[in-house]
C-alpha atoms as a PDB file:
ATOM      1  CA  UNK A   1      -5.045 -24.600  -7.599  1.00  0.00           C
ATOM      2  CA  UNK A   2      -3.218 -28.122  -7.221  1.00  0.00           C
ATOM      3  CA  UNK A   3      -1.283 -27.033 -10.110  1.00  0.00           C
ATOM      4  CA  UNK A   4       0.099 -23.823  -8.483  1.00  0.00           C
ATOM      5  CA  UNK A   5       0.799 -25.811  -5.226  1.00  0.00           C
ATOM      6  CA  UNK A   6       2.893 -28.056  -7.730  1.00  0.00           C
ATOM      7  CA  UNK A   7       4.812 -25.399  -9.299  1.00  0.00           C
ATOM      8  CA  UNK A   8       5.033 -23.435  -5.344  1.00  0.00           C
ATOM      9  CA  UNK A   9       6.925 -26.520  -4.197  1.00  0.00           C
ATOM     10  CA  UNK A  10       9.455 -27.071  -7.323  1.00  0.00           C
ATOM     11  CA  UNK A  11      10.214 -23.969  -8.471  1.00  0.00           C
ATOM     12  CA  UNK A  12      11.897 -20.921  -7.252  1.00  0.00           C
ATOM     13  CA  UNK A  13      10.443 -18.253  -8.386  1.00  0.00           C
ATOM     14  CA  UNK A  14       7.142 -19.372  -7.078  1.00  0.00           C
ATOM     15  CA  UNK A  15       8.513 -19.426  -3.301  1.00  0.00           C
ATOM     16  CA  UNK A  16       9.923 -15.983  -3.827  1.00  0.00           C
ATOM     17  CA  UNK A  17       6.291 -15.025  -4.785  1.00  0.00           C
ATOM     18  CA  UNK A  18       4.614 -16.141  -2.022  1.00  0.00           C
ATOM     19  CA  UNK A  19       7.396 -14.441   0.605  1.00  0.00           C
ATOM     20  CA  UNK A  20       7.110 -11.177  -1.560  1.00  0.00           C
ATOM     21  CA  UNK A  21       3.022 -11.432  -1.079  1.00  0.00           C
ATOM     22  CA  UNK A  22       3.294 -12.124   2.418  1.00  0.00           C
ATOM     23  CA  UNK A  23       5.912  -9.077   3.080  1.00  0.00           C
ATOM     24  CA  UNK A  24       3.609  -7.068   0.959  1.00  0.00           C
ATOM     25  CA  UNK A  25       0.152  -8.244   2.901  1.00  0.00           C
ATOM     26  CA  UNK A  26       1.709  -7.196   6.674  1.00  0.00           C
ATOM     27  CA  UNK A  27       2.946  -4.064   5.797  1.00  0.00           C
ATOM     28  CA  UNK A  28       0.112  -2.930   3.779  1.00  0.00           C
ATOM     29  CA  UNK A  29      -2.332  -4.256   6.692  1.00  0.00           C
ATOM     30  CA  UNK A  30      -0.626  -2.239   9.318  1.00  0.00           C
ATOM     31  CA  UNK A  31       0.033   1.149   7.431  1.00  0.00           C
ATOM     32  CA  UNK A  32      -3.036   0.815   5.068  1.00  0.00           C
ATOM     33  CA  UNK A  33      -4.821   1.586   8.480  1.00  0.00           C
ATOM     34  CA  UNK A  34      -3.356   4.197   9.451  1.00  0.00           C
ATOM     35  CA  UNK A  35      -4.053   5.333   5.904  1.00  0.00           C
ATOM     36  CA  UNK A  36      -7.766   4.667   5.968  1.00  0.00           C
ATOM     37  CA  UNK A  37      -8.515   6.358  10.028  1.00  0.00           C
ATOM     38  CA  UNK A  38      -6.006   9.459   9.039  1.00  0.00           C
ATOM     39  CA  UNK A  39      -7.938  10.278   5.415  1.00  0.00           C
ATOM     40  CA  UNK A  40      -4.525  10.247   3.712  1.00  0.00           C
ATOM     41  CA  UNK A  41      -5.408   8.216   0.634  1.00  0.00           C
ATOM     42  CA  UNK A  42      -4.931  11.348  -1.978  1.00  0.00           C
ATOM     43  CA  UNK A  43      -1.468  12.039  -0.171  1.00  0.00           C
ATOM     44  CA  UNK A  44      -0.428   8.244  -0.474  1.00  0.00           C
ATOM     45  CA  UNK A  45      -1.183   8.248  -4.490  1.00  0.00           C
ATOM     46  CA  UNK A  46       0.675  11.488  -4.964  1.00  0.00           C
ATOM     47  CA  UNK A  47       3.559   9.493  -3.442  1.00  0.00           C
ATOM     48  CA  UNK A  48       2.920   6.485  -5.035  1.00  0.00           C
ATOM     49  CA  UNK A  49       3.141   8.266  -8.286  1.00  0.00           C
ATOM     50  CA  UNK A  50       6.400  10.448  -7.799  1.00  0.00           C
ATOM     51  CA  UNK A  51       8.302   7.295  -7.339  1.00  0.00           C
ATOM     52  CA  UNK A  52       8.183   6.540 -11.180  1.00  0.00           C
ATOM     53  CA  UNK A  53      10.153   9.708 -11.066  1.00  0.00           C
ATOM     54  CA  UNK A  54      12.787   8.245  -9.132  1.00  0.00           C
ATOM     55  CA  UNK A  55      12.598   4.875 -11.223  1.00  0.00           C
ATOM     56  CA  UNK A  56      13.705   6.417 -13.969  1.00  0.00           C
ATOM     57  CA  UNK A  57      16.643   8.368 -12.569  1.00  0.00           C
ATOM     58  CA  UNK A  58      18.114   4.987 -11.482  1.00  0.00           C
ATOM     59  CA  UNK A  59      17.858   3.488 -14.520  1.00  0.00           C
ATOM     60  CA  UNK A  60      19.123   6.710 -16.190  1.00  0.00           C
ATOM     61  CA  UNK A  61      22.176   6.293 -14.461  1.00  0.00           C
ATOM     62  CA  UNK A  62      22.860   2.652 -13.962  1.00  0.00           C
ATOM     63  CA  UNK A  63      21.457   2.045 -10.507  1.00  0.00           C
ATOM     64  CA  UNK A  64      18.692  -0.224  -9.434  1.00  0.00           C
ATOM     65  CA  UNK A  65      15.451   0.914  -9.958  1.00  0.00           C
ATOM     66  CA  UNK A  66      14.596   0.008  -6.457  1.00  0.00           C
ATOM     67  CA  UNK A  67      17.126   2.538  -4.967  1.00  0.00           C
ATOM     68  CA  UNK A  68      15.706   4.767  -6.959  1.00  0.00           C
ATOM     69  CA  UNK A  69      11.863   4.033  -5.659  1.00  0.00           C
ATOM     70  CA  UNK A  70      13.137   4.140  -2.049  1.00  0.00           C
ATOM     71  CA  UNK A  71      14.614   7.554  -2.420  1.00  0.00           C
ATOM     72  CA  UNK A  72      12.535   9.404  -4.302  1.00  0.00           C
ATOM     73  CA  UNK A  73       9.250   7.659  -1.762  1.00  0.00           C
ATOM     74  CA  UNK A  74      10.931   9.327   1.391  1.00  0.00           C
ATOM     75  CA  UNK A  75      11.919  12.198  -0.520  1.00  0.00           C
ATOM     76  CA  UNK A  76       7.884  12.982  -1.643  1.00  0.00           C
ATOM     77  CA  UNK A  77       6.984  12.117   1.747  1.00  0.00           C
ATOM     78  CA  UNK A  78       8.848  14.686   3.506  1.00  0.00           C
ATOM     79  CA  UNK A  79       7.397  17.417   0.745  1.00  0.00           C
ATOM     80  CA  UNK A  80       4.081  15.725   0.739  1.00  0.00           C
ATOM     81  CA  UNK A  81       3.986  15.739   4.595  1.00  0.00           C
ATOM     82  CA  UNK A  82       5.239  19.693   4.699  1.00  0.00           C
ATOM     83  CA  UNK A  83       2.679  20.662   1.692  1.00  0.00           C
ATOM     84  CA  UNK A  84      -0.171  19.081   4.106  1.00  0.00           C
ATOM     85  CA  UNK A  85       1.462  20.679   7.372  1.00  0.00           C
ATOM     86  CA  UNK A  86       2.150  24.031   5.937  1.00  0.00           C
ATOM     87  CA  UNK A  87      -0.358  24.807   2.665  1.00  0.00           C
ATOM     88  CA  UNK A  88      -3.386  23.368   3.521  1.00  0.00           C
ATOM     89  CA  UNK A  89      -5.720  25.646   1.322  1.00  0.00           C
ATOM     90  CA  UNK A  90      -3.655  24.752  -1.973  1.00  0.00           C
ATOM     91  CA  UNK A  91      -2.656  20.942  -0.905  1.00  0.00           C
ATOM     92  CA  UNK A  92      -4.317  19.195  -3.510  1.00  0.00           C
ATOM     93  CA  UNK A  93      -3.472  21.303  -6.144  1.00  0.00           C
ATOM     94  CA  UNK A  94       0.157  21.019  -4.716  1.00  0.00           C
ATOM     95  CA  UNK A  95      -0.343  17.450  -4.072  1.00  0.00           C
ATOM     96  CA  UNK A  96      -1.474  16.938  -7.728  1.00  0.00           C
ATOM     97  CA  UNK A  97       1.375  19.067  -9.169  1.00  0.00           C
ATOM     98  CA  UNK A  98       3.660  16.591  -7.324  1.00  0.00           C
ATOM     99  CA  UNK A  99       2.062  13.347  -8.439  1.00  0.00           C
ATOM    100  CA  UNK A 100       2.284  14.775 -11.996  1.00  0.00           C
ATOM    101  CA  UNK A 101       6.039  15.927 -11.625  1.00  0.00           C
ATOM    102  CA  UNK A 102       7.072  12.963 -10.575  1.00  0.00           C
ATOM    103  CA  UNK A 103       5.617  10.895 -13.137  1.00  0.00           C
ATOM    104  CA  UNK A 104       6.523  12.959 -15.618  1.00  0.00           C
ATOM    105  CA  UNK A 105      10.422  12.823 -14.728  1.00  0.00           C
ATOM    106  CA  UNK A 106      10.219   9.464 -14.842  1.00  0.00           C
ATOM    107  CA  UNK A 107       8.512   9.390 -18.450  1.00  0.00           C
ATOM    108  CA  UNK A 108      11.562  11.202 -19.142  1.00  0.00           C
ATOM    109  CA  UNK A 109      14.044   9.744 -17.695  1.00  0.00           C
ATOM    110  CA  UNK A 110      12.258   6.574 -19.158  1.00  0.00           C
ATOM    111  CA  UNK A 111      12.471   7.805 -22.847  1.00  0.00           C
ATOM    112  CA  UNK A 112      16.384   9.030 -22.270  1.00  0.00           C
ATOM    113  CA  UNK A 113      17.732   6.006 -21.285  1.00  0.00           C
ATOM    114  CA  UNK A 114      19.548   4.112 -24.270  1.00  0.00           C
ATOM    115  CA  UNK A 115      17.548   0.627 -25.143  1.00  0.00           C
ATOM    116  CA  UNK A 116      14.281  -0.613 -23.241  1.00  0.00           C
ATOM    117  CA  UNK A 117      14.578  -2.177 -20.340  1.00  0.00           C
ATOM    118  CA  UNK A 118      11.142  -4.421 -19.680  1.00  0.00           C
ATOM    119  CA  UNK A 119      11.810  -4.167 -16.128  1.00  0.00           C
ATOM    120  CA  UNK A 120      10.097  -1.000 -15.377  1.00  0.00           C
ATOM    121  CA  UNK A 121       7.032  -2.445 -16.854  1.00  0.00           C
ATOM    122  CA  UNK A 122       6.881  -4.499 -14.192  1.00  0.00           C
ATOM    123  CA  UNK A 123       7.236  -2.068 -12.138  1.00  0.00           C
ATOM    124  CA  UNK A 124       4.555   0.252 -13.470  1.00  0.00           C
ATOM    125  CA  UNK A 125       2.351  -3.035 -13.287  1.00  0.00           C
ATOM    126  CA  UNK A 126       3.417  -5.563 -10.831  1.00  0.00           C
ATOM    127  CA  UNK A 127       5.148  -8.276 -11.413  1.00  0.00           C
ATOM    128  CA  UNK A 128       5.362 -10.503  -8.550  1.00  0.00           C
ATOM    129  CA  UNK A 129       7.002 -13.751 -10.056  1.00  0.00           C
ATOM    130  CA  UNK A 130       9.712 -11.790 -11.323  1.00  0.00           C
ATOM    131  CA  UNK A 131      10.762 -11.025  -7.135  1.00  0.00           C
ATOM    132  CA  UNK A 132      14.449 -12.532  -6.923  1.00  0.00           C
ATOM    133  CA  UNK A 133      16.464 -13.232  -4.024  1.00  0.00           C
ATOM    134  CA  UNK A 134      18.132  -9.720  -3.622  1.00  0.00           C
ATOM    135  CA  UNK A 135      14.604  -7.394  -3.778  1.00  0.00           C
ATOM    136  CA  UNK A 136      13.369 -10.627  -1.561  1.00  0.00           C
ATOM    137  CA  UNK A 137      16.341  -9.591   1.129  1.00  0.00           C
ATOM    138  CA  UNK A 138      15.520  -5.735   0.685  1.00  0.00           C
ATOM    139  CA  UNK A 139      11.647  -6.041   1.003  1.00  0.00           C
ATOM    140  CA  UNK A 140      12.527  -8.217   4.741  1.00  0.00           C
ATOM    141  CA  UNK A 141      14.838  -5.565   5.723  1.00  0.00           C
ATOM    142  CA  UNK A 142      11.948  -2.796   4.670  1.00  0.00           C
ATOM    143  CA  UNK A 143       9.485  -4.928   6.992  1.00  0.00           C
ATOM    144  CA  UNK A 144      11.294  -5.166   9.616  1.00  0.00           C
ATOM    145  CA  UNK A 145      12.168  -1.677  10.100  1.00  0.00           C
ATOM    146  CA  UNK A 146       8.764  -0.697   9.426  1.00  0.00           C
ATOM    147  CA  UNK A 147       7.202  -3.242  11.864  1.00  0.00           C
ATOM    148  CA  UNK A 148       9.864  -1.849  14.348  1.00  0.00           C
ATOM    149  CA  UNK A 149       9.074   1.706  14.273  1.00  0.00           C
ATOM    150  CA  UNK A 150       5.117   1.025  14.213  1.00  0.00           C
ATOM    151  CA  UNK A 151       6.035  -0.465  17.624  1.00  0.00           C
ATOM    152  CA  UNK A 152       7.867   2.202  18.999  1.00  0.00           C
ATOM    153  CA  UNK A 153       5.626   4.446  17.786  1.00  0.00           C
ATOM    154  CA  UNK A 154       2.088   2.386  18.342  1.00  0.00           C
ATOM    155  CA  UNK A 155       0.599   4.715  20.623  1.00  0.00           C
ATOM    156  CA  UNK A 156       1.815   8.452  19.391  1.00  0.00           C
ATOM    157  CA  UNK A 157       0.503   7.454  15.874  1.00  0.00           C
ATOM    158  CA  UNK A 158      -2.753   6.211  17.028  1.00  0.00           C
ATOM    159  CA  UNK A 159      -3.138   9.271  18.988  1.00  0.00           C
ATOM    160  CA  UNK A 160      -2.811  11.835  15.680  1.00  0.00           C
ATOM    161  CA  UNK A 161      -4.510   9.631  13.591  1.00  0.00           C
ATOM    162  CA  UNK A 162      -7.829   9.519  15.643  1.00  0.00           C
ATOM    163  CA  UNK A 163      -7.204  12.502  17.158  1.00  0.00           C
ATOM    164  CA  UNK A 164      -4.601  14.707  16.663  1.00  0.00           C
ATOM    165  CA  UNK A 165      -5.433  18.023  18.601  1.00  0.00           C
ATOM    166  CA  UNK A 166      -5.364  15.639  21.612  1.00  0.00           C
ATOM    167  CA  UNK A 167      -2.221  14.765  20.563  1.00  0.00           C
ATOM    168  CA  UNK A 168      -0.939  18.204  20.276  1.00  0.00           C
ATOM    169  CA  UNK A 169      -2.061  19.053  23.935  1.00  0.00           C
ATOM    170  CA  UNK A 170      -0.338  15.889  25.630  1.00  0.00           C
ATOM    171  CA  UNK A 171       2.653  17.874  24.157  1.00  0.00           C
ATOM    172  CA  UNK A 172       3.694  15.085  21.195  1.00  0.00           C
ATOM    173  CA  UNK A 173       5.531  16.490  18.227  1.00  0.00           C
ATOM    174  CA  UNK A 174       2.434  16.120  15.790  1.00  0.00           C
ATOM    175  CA  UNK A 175       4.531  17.072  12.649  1.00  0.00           C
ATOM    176  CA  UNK A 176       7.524  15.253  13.059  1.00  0.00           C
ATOM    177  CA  UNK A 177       5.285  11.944  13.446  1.00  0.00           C
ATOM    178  CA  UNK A 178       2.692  12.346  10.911  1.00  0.00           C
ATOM    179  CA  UNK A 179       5.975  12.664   8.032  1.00  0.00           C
ATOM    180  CA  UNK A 180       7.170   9.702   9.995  1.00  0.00           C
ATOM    181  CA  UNK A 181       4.167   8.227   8.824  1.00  0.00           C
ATOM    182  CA  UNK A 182       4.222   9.390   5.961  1.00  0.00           C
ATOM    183  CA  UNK A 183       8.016   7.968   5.368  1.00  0.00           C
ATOM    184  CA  UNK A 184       6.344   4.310   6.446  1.00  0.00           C
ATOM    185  CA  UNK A 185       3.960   4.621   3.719  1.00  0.00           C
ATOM    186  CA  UNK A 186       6.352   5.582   1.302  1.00  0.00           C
ATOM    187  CA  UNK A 187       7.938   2.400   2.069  1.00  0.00           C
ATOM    188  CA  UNK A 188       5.348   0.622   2.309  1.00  0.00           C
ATOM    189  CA  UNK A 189       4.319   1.555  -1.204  1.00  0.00           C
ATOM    190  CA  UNK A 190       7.845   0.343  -2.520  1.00  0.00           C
ATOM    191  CA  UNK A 191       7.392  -2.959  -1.108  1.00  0.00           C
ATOM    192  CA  UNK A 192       3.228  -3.133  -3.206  1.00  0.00           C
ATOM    193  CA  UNK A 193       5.001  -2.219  -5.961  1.00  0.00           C
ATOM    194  CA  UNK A 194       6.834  -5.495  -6.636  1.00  0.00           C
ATOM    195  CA  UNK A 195       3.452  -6.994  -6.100  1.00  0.00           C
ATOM    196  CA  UNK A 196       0.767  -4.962  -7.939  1.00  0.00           C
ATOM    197  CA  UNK A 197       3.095  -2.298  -9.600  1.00  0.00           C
ATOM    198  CA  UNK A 198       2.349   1.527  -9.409  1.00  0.00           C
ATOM    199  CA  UNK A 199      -0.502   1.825 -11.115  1.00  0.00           C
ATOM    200  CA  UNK A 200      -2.683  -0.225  -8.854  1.00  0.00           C
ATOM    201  CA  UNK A 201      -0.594   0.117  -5.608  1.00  0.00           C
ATOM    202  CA  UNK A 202      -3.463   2.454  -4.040  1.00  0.00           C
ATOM    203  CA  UNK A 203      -5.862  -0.073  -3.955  1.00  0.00           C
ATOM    204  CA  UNK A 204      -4.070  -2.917  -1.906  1.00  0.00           C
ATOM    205  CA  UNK A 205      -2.676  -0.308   0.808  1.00  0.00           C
ATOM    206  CA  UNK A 206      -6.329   1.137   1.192  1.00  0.00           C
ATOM    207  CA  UNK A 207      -9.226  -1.740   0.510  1.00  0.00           C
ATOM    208  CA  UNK A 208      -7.968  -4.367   2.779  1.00  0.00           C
ATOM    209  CA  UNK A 209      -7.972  -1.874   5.593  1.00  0.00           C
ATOM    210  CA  UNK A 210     -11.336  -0.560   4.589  1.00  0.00           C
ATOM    211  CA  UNK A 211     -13.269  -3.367   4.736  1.00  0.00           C
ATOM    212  CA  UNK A 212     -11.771  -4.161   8.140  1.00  0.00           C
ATOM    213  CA  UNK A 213     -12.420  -0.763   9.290  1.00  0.00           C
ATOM    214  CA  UNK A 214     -16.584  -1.718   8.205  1.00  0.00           C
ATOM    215  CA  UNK A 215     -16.740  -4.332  11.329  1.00  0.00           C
ATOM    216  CA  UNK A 216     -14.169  -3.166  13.670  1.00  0.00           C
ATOM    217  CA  UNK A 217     -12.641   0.216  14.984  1.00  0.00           C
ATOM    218  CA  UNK A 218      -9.702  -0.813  17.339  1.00  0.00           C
ATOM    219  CA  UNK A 219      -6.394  -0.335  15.501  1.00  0.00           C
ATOM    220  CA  UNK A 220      -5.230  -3.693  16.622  1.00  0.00           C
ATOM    221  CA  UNK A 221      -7.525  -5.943  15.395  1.00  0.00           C
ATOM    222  CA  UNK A 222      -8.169  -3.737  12.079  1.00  0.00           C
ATOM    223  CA  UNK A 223      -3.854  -4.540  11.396  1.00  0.00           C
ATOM    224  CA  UNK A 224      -4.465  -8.117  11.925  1.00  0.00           C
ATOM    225  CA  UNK A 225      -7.719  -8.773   9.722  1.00  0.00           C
ATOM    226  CA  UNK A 226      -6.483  -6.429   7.331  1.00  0.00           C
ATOM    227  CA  UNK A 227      -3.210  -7.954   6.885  1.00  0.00           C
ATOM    228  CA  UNK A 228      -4.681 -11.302   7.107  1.00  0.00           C
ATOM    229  CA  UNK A 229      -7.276 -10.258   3.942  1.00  0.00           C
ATOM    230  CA  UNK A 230      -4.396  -8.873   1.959  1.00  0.00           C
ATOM    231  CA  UNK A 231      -2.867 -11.838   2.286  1.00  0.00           C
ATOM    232  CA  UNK A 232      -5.452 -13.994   1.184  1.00  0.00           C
ATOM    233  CA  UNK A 233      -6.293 -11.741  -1.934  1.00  0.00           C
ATOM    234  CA  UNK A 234      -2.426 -11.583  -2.669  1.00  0.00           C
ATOM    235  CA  UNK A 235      -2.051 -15.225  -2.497  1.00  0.00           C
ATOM    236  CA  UNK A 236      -5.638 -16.347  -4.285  1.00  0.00           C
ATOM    237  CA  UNK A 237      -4.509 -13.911  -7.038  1.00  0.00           C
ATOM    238  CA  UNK A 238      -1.710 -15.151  -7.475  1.00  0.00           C
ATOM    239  CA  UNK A 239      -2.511 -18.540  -7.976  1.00  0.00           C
ATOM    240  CA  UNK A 240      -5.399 -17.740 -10.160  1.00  0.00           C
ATOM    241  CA  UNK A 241      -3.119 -15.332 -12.501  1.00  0.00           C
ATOM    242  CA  UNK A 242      -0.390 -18.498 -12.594  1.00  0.00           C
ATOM    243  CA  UNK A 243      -3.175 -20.764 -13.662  1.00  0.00           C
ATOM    244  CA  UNK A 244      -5.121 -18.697 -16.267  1.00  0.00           C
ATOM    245  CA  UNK A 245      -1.821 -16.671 -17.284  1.00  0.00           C
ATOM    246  CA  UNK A 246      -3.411 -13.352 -16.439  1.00  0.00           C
ATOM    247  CA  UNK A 247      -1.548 -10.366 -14.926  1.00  0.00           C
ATOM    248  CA  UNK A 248      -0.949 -10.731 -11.263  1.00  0.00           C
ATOM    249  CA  UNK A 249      -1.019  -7.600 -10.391  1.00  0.00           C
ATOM    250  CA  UNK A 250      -4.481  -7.145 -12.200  1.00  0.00           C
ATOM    251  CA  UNK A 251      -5.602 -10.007 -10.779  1.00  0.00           C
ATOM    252  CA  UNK A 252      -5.064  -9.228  -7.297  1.00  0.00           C
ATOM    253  CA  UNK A 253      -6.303  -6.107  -7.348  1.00  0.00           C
ATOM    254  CA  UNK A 254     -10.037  -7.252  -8.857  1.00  0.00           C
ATOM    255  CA  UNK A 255     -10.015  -9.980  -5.907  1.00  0.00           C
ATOM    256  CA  UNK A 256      -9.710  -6.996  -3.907  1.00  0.00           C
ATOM    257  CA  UNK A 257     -12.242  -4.231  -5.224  1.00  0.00           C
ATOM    258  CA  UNK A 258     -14.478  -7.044  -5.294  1.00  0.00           C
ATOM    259  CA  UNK A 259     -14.273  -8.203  -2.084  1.00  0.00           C
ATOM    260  CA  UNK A 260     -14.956  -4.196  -1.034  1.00  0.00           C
ATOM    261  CA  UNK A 261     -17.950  -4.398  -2.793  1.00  0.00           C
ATOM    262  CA  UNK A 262     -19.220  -7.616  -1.417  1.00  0.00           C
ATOM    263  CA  UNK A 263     -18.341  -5.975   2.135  1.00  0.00           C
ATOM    264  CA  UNK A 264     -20.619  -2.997   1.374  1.00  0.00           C
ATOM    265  CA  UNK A 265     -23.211  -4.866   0.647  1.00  0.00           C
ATOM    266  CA  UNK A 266     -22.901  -7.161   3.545  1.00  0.00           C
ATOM    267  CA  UNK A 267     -22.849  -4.349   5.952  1.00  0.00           C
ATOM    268  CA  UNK A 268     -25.434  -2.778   4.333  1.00  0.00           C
ATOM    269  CA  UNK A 269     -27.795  -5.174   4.597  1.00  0.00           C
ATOM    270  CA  UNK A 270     -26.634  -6.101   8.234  1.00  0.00           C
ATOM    271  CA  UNK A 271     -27.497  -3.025   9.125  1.00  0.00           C
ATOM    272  CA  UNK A 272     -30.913  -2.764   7.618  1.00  0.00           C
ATOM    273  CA  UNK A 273     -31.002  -6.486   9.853  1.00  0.00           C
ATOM    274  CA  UNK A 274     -30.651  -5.291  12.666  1.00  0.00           C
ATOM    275  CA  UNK A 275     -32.973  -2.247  12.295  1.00  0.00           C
ATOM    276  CA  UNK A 276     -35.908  -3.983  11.450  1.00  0.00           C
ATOM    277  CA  UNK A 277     -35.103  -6.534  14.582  1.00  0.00           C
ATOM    278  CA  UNK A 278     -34.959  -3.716  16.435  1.00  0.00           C
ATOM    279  CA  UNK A 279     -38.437  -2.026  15.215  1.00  0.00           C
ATOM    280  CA  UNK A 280     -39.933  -5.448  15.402  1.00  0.00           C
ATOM    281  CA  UNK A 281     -38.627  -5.641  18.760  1.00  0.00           C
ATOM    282  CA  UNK A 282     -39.586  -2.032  20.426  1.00  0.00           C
ATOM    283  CA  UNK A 283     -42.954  -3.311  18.302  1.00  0.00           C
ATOM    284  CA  UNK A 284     -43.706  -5.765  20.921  1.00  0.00           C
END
């Protein structure tokens, strides 16, 4: 650990690393929970995964691969969001048709383009030491306008995530905010990718938020503690990939399933606690 704090405080790329984690750790805390209360896990992967799509394209054509991610992310979104509006009896066949599609273009695309480019390893895997100051100035501007329309929007997406017939009755326009949503996510997922790549992205939007979501249901204080874990398992990762030389990405997302686990347990047996206190109490 002393010898990442070192490196953190001479070198570069290391500083860039630990902005990119924290960008990636409040975004993912406040849309990973709308995520985990709306149930939309499948429909984040499938968007997740038609973004290689998009990579590919850019780097078919010269552009930067990140343009490409951001496009094709809101584009999915808006079909995604329609397929789960409009064909709900065939969505995750649709959904699954999508995921593949996408991935497959970008196979293509991949194969098509003259020489190899190493970059869109990264991509597919995470790379977060490889952030540099121009993604670092994109993913700030993607925060920020995320964080702004979460707070314009606070209360309307709360209202169709935990309830969204309620929603329908105070008269809110259901569909146009759930592909909102759906648009945040996809950029949310653009922003994970420098950090865990698209492969693994799924996990870090989802666990953080779901082991928050074990001890607390207010949206509010799930955002914080999940941003606040993804942030810790971001940053602990990192420092123990830099030291062993391990994948980031990889590493990151262990920290994370693991911590799940432990959380299980722990409420598992909490539960089973306060039970018997309970029995042994009524007992009396």
């Amino acid at each position: 650990m002393l010898e990442f704090i070192n490196a953190f405080l001479k070198y570069g790329f290391i500083q860039n690393a630990i902005m990119a984690g924290l960008l990636a750790s409040v975004a993912s805390g406040i849309i990973g929970s709308y995520v985990v209360i709306k149930r939309i896990t499948f429909v984040s992967g499938g968007i997740a995964h038609t973004v290689l799509g998009g990579m590919g394209i850019a780097y078919f054509f010269g552009f930067d691969p990140l343009i490409g991610a951001i496009g094709a992310a809101v584009i999915s979104a808006v079909l995604l969001g329609l397929v789960n509006l409009k064909a709900k009896q065939h969505e995750d066949t649709l959904i699954g048709a999508l995921w593949a599609v996408g991935m497959a273009f970008g196979i293509i695309f991949m194969s098509l383009t003259p020489g190899y480019n190493v970059d869109l390893m990264s991509f597919l895997f995470g790379n977060i030491l490889m952030v540099t100051d121009p993604i670092l100035r994109v993913l700030v501007a993607l925060d920020l306008f995320i964080l702004t329309i979460v707070l314009i929007y606070y209360r309307q997406f709360k209202l169709i995530c935990f309830d969204e017939e309620h929603a329908r009755l105070q008269g809110l326009p259901v569909e146009f905010l759930y592909i909102l949503l759906l648009n945040l996510i996809a950029l949310t997922i653009v922003i994970l990718i420098k950090v865990v790549g698209l492969i693994l992205v799924i996990a870090l939007l989802t666990l953080p938020s779901a082991i928050s979501a074990l001890f607390t249901h207010k949206l509010g204080q799930m955002m914080i503690v999940s941003s606040g874990l993804s942030l810790a398992f971001t940053w602990t990762g990192l420092a123990i990939s830099y030291g062993l030389d391990l994948p980031s990405g990889a590493v990151v997302v262990v920290l994370t399933g693991l911590a799940y686990l432990l959380a299980l347990v722990f409420k598992r047996l909490y539960i089973k606690g306060q039970r018997k206190k309970s029995c042994e109490i009524s007992a009396l």
